[in-house]
C-alpha atoms as a PDB file:
ATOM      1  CA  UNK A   1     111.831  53.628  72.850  1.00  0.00           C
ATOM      2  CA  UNK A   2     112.745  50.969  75.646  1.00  0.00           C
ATOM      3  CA  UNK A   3     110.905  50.388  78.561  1.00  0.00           C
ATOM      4  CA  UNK A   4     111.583  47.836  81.630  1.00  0.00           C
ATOM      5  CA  UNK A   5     108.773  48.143  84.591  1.00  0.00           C
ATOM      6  CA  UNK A   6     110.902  47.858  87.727  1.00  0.00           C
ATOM      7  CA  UNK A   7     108.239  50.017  90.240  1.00  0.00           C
ATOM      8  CA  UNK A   8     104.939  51.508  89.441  1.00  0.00           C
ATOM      9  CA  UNK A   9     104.250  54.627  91.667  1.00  0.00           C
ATOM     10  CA  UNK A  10     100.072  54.169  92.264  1.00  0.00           C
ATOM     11  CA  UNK A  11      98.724  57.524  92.296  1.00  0.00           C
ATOM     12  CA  UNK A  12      96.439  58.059  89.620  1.00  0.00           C
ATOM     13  CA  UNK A  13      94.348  56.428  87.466  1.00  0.00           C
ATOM     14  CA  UNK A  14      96.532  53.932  85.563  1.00  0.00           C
ATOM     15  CA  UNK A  15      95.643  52.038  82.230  1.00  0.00           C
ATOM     16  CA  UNK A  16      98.201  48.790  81.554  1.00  0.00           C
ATOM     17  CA  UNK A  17      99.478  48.295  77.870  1.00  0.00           C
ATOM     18  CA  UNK A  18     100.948  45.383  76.661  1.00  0.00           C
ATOM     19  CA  UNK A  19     102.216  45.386  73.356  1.00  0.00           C
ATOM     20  CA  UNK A  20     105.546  45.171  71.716  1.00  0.00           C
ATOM     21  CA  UNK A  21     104.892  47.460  68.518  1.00  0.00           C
ATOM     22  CA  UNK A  22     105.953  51.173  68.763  1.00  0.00           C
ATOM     23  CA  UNK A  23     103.542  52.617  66.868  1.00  0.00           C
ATOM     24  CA  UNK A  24     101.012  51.110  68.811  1.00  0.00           C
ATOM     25  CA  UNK A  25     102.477  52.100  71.814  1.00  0.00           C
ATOM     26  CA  UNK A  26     102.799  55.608  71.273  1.00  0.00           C
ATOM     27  CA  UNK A  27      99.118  55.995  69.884  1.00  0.00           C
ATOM     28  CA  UNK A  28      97.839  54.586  73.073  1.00  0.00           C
ATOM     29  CA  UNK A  29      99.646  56.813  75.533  1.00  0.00           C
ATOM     30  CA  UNK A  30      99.390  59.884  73.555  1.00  0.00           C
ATOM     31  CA  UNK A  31      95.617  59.302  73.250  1.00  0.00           C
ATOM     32  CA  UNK A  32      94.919  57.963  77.126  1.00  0.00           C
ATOM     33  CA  UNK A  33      97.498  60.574  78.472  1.00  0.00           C
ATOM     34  CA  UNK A  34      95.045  63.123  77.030  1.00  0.00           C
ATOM     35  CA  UNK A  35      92.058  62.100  78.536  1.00  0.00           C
ATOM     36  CA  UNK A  36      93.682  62.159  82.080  1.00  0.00           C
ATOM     37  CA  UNK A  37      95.587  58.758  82.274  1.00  0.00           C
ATOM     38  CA  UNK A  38      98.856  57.433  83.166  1.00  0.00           C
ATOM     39  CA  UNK A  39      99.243  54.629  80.799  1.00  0.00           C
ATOM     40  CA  UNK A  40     102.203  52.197  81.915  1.00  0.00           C
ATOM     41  CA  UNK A  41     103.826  50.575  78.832  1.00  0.00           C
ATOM     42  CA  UNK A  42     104.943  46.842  79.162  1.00  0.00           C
ATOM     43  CA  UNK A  43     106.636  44.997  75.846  1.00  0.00           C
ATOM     44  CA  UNK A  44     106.130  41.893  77.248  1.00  0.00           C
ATOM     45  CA  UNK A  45     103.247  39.260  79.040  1.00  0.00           C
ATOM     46  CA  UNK A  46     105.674  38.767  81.954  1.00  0.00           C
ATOM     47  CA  UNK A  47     106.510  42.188  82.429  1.00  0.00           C
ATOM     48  CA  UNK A  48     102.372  42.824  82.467  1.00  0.00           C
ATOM     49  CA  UNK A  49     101.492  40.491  85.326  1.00  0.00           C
ATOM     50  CA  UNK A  50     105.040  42.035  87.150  1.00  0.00           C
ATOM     51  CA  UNK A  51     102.998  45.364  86.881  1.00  0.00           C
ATOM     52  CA  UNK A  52      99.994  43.775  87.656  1.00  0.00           C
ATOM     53  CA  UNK A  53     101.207  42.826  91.430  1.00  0.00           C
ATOM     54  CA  UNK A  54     102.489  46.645  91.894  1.00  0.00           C
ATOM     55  CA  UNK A  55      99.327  48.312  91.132  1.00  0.00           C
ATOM     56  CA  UNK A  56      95.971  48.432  90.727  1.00  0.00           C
ATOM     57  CA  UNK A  57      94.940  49.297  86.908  1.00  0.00           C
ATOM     58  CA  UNK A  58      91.285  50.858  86.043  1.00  0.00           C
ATOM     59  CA  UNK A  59      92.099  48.756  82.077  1.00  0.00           C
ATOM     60  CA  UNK A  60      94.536  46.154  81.081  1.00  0.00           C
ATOM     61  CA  UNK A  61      94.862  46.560  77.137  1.00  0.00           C
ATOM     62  CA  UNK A  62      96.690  43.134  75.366  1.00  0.00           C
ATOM     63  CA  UNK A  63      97.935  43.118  71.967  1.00  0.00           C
ATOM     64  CA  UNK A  64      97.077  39.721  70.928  1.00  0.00           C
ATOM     65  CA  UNK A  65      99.724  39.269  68.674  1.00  0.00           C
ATOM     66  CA  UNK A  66     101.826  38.322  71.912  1.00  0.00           C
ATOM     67  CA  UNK A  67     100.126  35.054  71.515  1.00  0.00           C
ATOM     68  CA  UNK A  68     102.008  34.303  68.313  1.00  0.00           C
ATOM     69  CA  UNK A  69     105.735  34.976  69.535  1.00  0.00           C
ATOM     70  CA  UNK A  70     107.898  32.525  71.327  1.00  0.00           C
ATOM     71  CA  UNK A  71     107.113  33.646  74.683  1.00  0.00           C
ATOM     72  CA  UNK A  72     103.303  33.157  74.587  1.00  0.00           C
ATOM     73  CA  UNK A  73     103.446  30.711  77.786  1.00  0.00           C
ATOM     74  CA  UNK A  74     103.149  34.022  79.458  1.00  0.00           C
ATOM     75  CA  UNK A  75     100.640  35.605  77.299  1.00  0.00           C
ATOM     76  CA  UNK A  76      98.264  32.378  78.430  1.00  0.00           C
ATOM     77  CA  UNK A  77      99.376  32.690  82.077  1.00  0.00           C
ATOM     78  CA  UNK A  78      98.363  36.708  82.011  1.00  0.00           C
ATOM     79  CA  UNK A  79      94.690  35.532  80.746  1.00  0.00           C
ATOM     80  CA  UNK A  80      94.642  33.032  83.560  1.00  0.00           C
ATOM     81  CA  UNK A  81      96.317  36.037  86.133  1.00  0.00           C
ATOM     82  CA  UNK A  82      93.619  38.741  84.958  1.00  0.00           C
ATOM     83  CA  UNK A  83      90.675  36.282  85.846  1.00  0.00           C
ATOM     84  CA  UNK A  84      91.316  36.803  89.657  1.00  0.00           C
ATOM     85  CA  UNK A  85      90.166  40.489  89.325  1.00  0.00           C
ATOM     86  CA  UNK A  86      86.661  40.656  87.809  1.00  0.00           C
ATOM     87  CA  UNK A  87      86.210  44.521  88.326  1.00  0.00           C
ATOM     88  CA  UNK A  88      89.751  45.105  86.403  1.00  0.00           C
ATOM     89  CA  UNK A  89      88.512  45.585  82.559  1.00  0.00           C
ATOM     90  CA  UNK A  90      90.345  43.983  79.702  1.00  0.00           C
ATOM     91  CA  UNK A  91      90.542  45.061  76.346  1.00  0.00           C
ATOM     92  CA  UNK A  92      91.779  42.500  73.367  1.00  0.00           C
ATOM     93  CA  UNK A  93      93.845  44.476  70.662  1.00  0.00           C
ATOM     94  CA  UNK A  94      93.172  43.271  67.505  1.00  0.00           C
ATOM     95  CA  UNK A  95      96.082  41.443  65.335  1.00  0.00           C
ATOM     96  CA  UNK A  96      94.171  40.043  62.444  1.00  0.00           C
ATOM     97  CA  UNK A  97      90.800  41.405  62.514  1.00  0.00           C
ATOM     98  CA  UNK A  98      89.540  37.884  62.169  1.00  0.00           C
ATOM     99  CA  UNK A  99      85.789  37.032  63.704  1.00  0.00           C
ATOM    100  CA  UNK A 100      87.678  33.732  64.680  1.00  0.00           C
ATOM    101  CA  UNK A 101      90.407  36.105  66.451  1.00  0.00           C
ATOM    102  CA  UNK A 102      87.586  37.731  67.880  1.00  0.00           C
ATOM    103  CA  UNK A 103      85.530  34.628  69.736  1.00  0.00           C
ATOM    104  CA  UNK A 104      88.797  33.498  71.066  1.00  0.00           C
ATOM    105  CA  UNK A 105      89.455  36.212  73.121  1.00  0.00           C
ATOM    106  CA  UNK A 106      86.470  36.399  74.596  1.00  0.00           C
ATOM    107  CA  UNK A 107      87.424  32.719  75.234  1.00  0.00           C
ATOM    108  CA  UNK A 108      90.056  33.503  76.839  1.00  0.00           C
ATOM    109  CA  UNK A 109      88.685  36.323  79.013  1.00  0.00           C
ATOM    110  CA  UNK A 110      88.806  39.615  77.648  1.00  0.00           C
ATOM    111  CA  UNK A 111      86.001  41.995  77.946  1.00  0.00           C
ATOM    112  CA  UNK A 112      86.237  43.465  74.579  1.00  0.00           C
ATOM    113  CA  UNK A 113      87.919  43.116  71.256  1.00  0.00           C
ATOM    114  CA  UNK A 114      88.922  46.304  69.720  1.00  0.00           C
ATOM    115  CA  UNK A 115      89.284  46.452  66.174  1.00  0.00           C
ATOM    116  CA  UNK A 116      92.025  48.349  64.133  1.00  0.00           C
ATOM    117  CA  UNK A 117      92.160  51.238  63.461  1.00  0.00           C
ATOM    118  CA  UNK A 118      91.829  51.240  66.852  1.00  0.00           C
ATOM    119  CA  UNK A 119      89.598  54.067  68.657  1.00  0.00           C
ATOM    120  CA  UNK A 120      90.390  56.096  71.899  1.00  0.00           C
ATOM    121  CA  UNK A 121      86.723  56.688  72.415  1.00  0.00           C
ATOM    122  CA  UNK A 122      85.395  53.453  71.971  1.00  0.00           C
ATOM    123  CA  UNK A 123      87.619  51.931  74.436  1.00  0.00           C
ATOM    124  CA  UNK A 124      86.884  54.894  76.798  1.00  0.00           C
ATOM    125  CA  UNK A 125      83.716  53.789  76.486  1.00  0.00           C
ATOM    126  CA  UNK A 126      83.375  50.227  76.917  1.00  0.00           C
ATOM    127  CA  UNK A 127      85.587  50.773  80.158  1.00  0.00           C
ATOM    128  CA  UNK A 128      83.208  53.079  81.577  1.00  0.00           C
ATOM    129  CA  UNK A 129      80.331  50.159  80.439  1.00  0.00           C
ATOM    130  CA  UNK A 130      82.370  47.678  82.197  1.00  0.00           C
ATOM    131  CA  UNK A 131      83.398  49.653  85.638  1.00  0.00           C
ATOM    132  CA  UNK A 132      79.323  50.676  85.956  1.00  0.00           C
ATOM    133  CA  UNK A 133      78.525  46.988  85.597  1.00  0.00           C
ATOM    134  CA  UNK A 134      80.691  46.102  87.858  1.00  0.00           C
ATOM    135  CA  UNK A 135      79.360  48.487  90.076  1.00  0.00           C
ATOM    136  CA  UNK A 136      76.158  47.092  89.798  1.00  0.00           C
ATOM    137  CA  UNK A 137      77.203  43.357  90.382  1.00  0.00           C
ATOM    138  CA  UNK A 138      79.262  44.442  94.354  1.00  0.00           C
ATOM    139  CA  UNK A 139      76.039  46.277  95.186  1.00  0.00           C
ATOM    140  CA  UNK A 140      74.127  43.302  93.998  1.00  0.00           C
ATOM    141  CA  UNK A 141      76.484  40.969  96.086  1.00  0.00           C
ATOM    142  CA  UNK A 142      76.326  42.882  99.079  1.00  0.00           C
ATOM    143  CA  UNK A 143      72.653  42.450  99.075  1.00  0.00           C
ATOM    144  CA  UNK A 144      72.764  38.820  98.432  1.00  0.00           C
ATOM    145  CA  UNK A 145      75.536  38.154 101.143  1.00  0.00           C
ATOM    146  CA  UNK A 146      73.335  39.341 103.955  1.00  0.00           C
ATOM    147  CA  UNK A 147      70.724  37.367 102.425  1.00  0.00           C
ATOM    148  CA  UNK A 148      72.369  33.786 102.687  1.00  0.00           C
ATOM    149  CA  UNK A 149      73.573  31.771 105.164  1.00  0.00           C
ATOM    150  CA  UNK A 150      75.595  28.443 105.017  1.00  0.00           C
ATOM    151  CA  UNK A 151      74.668  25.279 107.365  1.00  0.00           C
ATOM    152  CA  UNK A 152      77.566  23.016 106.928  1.00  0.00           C
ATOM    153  CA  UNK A 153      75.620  20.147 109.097  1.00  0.00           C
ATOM    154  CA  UNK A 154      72.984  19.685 107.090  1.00  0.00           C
ATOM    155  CA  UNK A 155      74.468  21.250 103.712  1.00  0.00           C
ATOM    156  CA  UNK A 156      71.495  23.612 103.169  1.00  0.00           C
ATOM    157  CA  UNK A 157      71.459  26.943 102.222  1.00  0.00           C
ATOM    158  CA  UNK A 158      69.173  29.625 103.448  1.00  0.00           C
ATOM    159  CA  UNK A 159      68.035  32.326 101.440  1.00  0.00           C
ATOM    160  CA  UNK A 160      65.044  34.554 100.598  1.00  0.00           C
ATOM    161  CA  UNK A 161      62.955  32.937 103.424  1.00  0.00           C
ATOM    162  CA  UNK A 162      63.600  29.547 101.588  1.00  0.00           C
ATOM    163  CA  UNK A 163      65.990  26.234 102.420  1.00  0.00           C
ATOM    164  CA  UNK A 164      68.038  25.185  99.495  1.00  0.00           C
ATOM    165  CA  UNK A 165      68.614  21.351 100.417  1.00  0.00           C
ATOM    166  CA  UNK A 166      71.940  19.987  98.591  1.00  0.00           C
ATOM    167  CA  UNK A 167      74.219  16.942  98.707  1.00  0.00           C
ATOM    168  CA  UNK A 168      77.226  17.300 100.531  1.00  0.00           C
ATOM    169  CA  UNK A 169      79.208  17.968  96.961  1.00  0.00           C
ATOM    170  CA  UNK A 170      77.003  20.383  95.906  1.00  0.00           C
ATOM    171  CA  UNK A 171      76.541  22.396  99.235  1.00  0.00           C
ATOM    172  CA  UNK A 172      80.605  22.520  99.012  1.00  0.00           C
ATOM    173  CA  UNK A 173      80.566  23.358  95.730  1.00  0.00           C
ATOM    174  CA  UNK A 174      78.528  26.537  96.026  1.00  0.00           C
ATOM    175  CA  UNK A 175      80.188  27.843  98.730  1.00  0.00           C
ATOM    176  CA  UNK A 176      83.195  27.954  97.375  1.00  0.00           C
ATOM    177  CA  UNK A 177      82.299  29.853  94.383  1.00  0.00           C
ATOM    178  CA  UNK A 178      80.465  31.946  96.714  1.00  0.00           C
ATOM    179  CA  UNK A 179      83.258  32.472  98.895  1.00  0.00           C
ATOM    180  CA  UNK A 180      84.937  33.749  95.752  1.00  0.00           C
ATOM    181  CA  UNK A 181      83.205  36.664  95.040  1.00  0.00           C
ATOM    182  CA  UNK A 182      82.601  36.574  91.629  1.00  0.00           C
ATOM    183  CA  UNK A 183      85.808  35.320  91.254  1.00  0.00           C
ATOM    184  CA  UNK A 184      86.149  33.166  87.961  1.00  0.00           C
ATOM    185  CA  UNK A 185      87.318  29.725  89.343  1.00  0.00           C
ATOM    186  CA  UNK A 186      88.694  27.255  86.580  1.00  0.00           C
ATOM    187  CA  UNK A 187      87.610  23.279  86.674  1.00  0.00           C
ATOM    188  CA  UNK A 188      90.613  22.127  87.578  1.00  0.00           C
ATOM    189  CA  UNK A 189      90.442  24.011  90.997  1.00  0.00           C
ATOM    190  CA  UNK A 190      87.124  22.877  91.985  1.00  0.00           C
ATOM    191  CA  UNK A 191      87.996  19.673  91.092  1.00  0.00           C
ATOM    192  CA  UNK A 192      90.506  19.392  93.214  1.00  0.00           C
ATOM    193  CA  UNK A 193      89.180  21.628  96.133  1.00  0.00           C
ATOM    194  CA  UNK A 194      85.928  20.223  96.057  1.00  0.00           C
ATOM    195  CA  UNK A 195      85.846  16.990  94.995  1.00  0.00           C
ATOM    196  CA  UNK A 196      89.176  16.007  96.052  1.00  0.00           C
ATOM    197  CA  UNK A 197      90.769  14.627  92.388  1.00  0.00           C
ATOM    198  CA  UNK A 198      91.997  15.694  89.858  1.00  0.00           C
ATOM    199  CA  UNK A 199      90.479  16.493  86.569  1.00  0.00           C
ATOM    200  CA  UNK A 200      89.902  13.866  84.117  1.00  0.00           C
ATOM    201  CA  UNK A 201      90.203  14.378  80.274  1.00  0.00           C
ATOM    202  CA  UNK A 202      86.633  13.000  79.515  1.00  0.00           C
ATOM    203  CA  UNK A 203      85.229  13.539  83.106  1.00  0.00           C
ATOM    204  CA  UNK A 204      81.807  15.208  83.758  1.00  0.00           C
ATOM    205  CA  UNK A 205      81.199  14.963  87.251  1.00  0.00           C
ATOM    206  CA  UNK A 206      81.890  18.693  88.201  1.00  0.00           C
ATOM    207  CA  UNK A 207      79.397  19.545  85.327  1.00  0.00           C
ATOM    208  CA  UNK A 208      76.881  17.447  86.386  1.00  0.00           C
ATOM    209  CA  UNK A 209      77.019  18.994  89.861  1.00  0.00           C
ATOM    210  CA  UNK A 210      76.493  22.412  88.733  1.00  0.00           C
ATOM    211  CA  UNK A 211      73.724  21.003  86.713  1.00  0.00           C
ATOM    212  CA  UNK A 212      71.708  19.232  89.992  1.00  0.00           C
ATOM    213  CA  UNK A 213      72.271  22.374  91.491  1.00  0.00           C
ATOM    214  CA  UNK A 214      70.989  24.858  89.412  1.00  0.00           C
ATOM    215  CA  UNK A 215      68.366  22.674  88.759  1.00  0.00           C
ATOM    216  CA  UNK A 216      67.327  22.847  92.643  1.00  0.00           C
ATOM    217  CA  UNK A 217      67.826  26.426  92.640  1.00  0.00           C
ATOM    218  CA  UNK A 218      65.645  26.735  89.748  1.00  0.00           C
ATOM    219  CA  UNK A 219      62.894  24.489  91.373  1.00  0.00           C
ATOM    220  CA  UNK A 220      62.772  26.840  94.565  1.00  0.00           C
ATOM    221  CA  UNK A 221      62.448  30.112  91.855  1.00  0.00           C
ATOM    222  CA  UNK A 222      65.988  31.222  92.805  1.00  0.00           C
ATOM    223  CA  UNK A 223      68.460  32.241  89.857  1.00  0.00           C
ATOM    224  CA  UNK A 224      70.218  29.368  88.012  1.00  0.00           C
ATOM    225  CA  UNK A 225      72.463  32.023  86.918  1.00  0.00           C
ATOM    226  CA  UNK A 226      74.073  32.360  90.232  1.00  0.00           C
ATOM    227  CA  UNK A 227      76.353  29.852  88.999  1.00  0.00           C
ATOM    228  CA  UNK A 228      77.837  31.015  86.036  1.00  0.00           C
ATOM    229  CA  UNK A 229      79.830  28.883  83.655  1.00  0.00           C
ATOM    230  CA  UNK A 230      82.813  30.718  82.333  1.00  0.00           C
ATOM    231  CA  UNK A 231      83.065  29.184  78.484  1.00  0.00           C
ATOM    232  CA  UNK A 232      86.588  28.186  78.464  1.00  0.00           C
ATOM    233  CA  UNK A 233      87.510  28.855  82.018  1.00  0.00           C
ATOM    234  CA  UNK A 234      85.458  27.721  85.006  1.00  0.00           C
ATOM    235  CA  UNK A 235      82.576  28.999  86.770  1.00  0.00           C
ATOM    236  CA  UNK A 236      81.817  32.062  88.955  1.00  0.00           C
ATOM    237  CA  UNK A 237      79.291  33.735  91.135  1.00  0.00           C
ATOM    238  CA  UNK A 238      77.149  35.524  89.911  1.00  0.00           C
ATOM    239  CA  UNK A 239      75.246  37.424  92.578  1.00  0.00           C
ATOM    240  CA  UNK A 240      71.893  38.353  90.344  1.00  0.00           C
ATOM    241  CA  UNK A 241      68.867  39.326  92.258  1.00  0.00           C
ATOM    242  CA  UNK A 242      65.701  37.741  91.488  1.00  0.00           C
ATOM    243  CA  UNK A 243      62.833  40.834  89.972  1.00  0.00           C
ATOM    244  CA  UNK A 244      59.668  40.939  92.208  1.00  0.00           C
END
């Protein structure tokens, strides 16, 4: 059983498996295909982030043991691809088993690690978990964008009936992850985008940034946690709403 994605036809709900084993495979799309999906089977990382740019995919689902073969360049550059779509859930299918397997694909991004023997209804439903989340967080970004307002003179922000007074690095820095809507955006990037250099083995500046300004945000009772550190990755948005 060969299969080469050339052109994905987007006109149900799709679910995106990568993974080179047949058996695998077939358990997959005889159990999703069953509950209503169109699973689209890639053997390969690459071919995964070709389908990615065709279609929109309710799950990704990534064998890890891609990361072992010769071509895991790509299986890294899919992690780093799935990132820019933080509604998109991503399930880690389990090679080893291992709890060290286990924390390092949550390092590396994925929203769940499924164990084997792996389980159609588990996955079913973390991925309605996930989507509902989700759900919350636009809603709760939605409120917060009409909310806040950027004043690039002065490098405040205005929020909540309160002034948020930053230094001209950290006023930048927040609006860019802002202006990436929930986006997860990686060190590097706001190291060059924001403060203009490039990322330094040993350097802390960029951390020490987000600390000063979570530490303002915190001193004005607004949530720290809008800027969320990524472990592994970055930093993101993270449009919480404060409780009354």
């Amino acid at each position: 059983m060969k299969m080469v994605i050339v052109y994905v036809v987007c006109n149900m709900d799709k679910i995106l498996l990568i993974v080179e084993e047949l058996n695998t495979a077939q358990f997959f799309i005889a159990g999703l295909s069953e509950q209503g999906f169109e699973v689209i089977w890639a053997k390969s990382a690459k071919d995964g982030i070709a389908a990615m740019t065709q279609c929109e995919f309710v799950a990704v689902l990534f064998d890890l043991h891609l990361l072992q073969d010769k071509n895991k360049a790509d299986s890294h550059e899919f992690w780093r691809s799935q990132l820019q779509d933080p509604q998109r859930a991503v399930a880690a299918l389990a090679y080893s088993n291992s709890d060290q397997e286990r924390l390092e694909a949550l390092e590396l991004g994925a929203d769940m690690y499924l164990k084997r023997p792996f389980i159609i209804k588990e996955l079913l439903l973390n991925i309605d978990a996930i989507h509902r989340r989700a759900e919350r967080v636009d809603k709760a970004r939605q409120s917060i964008s009409s909310t806040i307002s950027f004043d690039e003179l002065h490098y405040t922000i205005n929020t909540q009936q309160q002034t948020l007074v930053l230094t001209q690095t950290e006023f930048w820095l927040f609006k860019y992850l802002f202006e990436r809507g929930g986006e997860v955006v990686t060190k590097e990037e706001l190291q060059r985008k924001v403060l203009n250099k490039p990322l330094g083995r040993f350097d802390r500046n960029l951390d020490m940034h987000v600390s000063n300004t979570r530490r303002k945000l915190t001193q004005l009772s607004l949530p720290r946690e809008w800027i969320n550190t990524v472990r592994g990755q970055g930093y993101s948005f993270n449009p919480v709403i404060n409780e009354p």
